[in-house]
PDB file of N, CA and C in Angstrom:
ATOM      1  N   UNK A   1      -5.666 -43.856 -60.112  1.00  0.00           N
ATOM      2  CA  UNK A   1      -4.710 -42.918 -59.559  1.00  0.00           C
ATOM      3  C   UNK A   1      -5.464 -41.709 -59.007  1.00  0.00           C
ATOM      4  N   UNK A   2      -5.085 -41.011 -57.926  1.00  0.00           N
ATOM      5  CA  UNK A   2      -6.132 -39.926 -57.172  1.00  0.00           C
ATOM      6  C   UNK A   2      -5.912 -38.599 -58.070  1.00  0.00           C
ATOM      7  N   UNK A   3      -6.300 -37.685 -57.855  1.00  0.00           N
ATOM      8  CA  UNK A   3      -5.856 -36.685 -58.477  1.00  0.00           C
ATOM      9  C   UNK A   3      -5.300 -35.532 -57.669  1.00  0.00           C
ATOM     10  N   UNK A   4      -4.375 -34.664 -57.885  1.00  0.00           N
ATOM     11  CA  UNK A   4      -3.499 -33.890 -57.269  1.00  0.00           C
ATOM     12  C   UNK A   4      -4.239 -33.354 -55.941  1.00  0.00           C
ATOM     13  N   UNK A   5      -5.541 -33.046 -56.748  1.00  0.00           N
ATOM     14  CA  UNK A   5      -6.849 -31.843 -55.245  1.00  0.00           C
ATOM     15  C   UNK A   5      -6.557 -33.366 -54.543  1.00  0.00           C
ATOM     16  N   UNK A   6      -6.407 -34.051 -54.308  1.00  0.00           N
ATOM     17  CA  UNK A   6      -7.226 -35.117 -53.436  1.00  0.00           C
ATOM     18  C   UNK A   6      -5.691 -35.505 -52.573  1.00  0.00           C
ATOM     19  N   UNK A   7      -4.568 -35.100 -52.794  1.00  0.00           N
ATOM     20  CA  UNK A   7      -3.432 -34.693 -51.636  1.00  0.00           C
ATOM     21  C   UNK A   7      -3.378 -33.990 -51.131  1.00  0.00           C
ATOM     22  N   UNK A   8      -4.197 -32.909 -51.368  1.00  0.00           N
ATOM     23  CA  UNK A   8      -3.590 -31.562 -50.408  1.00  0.00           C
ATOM     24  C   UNK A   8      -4.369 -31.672 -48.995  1.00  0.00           C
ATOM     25  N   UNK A   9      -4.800 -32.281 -48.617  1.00  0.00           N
ATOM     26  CA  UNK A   9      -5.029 -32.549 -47.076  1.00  0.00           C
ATOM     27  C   UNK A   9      -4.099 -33.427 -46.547  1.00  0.00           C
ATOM     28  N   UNK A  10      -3.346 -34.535 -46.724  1.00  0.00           N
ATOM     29  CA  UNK A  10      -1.868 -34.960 -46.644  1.00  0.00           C
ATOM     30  C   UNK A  10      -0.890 -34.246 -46.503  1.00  0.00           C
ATOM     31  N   UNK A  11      -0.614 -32.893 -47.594  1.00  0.00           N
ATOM     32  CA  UNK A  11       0.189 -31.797 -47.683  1.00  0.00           C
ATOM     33  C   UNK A  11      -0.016 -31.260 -46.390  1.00  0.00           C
ATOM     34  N   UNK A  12      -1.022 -30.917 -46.584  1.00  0.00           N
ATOM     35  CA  UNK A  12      -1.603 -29.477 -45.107  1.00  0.00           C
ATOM     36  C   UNK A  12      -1.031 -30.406 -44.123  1.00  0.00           C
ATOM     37  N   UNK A  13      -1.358 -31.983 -43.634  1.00  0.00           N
ATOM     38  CA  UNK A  13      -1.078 -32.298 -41.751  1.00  0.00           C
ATOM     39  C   UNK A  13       0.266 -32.639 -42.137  1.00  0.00           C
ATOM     40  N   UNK A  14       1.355 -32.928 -43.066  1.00  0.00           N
ATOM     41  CA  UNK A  14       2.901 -33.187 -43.341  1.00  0.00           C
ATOM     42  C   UNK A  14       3.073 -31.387 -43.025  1.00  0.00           C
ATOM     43  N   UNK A  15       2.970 -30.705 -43.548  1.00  0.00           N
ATOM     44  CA  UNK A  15       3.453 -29.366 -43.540  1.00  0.00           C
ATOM     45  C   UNK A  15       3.132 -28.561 -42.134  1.00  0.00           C
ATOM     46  N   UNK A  16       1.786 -28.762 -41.421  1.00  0.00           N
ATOM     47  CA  UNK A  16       1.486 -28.791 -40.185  1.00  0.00           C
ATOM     48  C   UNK A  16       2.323 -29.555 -38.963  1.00  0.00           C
ATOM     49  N   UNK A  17       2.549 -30.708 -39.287  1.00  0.00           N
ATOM     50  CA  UNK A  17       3.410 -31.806 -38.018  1.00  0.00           C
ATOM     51  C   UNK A  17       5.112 -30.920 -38.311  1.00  0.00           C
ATOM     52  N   UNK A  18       5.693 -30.382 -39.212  1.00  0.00           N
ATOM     53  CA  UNK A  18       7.100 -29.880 -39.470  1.00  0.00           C
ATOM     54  C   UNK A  18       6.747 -28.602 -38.904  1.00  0.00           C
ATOM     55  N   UNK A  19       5.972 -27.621 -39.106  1.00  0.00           N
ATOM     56  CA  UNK A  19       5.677 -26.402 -37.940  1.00  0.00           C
ATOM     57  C   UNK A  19       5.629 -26.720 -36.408  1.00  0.00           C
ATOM     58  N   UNK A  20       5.227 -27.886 -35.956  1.00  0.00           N
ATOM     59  CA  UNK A  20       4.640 -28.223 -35.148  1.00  0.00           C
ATOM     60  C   UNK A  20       6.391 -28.711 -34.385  1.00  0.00           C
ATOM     61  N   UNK A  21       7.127 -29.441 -35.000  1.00  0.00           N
ATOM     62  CA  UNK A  21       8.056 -29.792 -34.614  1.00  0.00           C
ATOM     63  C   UNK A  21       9.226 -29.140 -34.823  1.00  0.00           C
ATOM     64  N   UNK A  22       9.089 -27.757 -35.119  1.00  0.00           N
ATOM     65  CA  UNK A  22      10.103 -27.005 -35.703  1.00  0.00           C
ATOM     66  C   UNK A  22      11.226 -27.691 -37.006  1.00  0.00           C
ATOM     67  N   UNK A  23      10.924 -27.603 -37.794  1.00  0.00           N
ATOM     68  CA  UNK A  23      11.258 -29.114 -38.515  1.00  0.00           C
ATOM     69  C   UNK A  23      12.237 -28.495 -40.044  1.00  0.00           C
ATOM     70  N   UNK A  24      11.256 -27.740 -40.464  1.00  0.00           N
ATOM     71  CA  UNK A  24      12.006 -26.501 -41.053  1.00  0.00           C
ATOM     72  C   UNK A  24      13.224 -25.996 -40.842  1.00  0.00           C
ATOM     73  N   UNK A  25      13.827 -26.006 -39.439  1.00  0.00           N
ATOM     74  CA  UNK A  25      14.767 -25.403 -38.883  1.00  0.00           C
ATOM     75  C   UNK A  25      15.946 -26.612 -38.637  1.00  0.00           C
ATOM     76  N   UNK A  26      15.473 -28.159 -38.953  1.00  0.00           N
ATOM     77  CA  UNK A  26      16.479 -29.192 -39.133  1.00  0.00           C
ATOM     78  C   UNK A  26      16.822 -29.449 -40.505  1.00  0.00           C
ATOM     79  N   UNK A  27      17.775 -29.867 -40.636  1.00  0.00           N
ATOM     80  CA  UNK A  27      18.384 -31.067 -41.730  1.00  0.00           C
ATOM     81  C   UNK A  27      17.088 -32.104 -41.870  1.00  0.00           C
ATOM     82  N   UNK A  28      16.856 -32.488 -43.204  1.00  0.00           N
ATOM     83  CA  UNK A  28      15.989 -33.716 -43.512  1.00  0.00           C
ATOM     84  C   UNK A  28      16.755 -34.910 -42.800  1.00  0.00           C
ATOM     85  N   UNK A  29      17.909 -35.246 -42.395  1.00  0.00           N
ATOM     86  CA  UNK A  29      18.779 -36.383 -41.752  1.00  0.00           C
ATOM     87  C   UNK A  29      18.319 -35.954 -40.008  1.00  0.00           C
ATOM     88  N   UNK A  30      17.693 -35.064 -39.518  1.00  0.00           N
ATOM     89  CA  UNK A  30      17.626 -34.900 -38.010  1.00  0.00           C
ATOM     90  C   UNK A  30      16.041 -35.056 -37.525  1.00  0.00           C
ATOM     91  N   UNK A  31      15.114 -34.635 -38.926  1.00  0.00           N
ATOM     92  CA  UNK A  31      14.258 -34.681 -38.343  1.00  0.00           C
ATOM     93  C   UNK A  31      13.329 -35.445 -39.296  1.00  0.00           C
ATOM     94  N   UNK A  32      12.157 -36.423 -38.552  1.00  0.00           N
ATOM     95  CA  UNK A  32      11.353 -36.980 -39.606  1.00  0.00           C
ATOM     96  C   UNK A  32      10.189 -36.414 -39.964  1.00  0.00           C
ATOM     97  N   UNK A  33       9.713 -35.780 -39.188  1.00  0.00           N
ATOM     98  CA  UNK A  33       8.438 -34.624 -40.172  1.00  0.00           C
ATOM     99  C   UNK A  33       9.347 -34.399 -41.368  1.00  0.00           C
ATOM    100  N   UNK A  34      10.223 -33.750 -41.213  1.00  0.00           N
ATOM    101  CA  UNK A  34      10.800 -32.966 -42.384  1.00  0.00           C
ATOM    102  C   UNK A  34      11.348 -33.559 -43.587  1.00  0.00           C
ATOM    103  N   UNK A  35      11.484 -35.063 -43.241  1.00  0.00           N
ATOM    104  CA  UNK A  35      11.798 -35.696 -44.363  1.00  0.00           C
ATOM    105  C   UNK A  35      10.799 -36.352 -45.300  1.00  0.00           C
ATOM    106  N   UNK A  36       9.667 -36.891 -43.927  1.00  0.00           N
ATOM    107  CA  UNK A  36       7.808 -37.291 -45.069  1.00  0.00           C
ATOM    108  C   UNK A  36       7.548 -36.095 -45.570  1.00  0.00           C
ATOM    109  N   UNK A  37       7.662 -34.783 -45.269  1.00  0.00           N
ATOM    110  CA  UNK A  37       7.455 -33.938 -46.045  1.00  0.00           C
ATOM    111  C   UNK A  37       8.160 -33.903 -47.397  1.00  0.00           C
ATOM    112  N   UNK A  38       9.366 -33.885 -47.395  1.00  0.00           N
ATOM    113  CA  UNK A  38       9.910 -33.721 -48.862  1.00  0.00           C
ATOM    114  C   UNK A  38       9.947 -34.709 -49.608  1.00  0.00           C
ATOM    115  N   UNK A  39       9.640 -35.785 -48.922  1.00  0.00           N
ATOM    116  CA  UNK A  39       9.089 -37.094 -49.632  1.00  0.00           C
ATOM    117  C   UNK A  39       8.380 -36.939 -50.616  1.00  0.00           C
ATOM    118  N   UNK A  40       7.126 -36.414 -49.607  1.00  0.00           N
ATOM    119  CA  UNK A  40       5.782 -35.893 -50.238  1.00  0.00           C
ATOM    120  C   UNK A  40       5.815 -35.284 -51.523  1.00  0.00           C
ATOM    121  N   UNK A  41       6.613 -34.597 -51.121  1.00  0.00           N
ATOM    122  CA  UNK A  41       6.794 -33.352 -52.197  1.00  0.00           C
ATOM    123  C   UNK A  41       7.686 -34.089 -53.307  1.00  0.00           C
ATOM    124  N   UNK A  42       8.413 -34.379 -53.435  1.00  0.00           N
ATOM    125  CA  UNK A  42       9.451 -35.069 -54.528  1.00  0.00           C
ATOM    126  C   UNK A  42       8.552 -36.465 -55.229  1.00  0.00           C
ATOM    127  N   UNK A  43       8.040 -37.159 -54.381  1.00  0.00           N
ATOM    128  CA  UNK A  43       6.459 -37.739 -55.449  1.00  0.00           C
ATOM    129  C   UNK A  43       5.715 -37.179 -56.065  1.00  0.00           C
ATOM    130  N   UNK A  44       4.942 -36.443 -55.410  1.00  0.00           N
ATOM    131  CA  UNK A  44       3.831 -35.659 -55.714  1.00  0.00           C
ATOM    132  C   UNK A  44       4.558 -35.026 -57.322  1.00  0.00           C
ATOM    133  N   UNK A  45       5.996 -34.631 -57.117  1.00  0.00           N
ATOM    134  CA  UNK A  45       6.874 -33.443 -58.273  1.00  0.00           C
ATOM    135  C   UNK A  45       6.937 -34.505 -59.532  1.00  0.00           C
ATOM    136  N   UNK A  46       7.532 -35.971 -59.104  1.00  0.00           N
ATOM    137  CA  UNK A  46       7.595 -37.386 -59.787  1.00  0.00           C
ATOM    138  C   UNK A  46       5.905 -37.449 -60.501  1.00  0.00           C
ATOM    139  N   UNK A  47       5.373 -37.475 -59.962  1.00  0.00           N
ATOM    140  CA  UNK A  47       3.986 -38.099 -60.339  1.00  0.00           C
ATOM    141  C   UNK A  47       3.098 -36.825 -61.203  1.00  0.00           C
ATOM    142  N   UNK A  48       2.972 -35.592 -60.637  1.00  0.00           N
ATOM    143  CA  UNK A  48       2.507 -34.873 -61.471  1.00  0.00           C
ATOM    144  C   UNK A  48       3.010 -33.524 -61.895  1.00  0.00           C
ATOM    145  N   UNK A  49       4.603 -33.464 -61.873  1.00  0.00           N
ATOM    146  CA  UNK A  49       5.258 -32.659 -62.665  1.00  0.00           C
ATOM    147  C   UNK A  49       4.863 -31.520 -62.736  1.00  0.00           C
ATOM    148  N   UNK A  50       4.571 -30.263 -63.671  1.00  0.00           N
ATOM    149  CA  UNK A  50       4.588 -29.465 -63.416  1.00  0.00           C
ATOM    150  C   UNK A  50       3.112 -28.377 -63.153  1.00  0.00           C
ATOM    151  N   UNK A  51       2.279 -29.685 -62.796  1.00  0.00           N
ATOM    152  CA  UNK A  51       0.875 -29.026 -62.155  1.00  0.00           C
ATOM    153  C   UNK A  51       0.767 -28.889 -60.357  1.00  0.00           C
ATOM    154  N   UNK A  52       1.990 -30.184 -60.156  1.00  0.00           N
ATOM    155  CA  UNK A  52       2.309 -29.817 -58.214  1.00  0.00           C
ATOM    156  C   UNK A  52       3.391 -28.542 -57.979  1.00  0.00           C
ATOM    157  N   UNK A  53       4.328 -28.441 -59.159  1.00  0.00           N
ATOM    158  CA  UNK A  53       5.001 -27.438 -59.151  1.00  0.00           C
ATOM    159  C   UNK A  53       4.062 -26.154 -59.340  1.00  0.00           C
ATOM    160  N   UNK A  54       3.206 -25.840 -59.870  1.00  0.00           N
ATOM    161  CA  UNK A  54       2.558 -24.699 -60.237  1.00  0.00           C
ATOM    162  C   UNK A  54       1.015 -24.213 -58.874  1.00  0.00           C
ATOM    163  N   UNK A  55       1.191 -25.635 -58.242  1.00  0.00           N
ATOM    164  CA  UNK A  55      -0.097 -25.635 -57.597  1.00  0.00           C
ATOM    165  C   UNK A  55       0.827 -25.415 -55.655  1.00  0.00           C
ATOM    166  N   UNK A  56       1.573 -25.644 -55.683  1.00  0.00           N
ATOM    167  CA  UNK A  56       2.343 -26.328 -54.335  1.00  0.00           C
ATOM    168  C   UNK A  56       3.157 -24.279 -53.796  1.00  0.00           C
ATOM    169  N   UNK A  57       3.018 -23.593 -53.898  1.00  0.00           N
ATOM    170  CA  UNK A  57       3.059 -22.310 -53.658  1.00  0.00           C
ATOM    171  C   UNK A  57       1.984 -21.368 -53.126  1.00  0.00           C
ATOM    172  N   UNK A  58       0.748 -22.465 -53.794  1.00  0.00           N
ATOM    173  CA  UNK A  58      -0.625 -21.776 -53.113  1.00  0.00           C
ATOM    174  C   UNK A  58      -0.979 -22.800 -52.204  1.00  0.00           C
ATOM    175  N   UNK A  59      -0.736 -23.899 -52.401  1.00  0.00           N
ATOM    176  CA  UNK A  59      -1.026 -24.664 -50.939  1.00  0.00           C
ATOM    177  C   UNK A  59      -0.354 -24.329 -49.516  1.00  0.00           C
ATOM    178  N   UNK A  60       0.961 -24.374 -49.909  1.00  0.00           N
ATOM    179  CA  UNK A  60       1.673 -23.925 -48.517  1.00  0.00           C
ATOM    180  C   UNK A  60       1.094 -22.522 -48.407  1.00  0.00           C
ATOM    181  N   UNK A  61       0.741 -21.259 -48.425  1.00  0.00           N
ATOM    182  CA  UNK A  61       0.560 -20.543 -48.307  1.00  0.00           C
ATOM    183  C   UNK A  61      -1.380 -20.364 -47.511  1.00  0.00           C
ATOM    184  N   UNK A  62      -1.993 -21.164 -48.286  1.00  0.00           N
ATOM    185  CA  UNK A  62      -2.820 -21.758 -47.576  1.00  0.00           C
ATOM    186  C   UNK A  62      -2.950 -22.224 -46.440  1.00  0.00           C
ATOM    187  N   UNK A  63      -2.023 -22.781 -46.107  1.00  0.00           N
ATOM    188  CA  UNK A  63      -1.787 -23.731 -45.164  1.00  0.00           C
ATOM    189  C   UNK A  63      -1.532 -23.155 -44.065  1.00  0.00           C
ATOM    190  N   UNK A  64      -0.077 -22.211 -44.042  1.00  0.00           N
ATOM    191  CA  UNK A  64       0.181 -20.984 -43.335  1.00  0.00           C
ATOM    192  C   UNK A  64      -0.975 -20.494 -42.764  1.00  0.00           C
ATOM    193  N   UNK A  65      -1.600 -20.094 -43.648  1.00  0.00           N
ATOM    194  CA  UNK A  65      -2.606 -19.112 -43.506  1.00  0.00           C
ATOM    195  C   UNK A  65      -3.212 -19.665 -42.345  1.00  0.00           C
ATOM    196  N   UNK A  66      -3.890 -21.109 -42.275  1.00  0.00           N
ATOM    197  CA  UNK A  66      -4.998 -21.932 -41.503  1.00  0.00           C
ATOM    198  C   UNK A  66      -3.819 -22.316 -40.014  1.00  0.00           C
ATOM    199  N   UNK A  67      -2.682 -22.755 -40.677  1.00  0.00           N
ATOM    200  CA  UNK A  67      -1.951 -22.927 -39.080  1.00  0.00           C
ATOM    201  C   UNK A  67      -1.676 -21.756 -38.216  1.00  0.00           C
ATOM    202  N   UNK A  68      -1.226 -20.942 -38.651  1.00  0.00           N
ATOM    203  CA  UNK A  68      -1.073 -19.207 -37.750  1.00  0.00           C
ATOM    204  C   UNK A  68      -2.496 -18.399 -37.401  1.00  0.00           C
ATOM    205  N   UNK A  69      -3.736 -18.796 -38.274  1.00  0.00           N
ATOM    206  CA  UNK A  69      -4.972 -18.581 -37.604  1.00  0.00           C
ATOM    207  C   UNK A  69      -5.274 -19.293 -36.461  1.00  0.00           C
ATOM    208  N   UNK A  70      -4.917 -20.356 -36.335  1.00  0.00           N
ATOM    209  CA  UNK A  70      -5.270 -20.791 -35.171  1.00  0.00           C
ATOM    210  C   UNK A  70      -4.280 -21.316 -33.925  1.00  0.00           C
ATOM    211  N   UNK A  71      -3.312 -20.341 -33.581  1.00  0.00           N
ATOM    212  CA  UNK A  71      -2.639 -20.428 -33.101  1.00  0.00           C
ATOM    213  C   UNK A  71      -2.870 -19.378 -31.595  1.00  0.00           C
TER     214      UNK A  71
END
């Protein structure tokens, strides 16, 4: 089984392609970035409970950080 560090580059281009497609701003039923994203996220929550919950606040924020730098 991988370990949590070893998704967050999955996280970053799912959370990147929903910026990218304004995706955020749909219903999970309108748009599909936005739904592999919460996919993502609702496994990731399934599988490692409350270390993606504790860890998944500094990733997106991360992430932010690297997509609006290079914009």
């Amino acid at each position: 089984m991988k370990q949590l560090s070893d998704c967050k580059e999955y996280f970053n281009d799912l959370l990147f392609n929903c910026l990218d497609a304004g995706a955020f701003e749909k219903s999970i039923f309108d748009s599909t970035e936005r739904a592999q994203f919460e996919t993502l996220c609702d496994t990731l929550k399934f599988v490692y409970g409350s270390a993606f919950e504790a860890i998944r606040p500094t990733w997106t924020q991360e992430a932010l950080n690297e997509y609006y730098s290079n914009l």
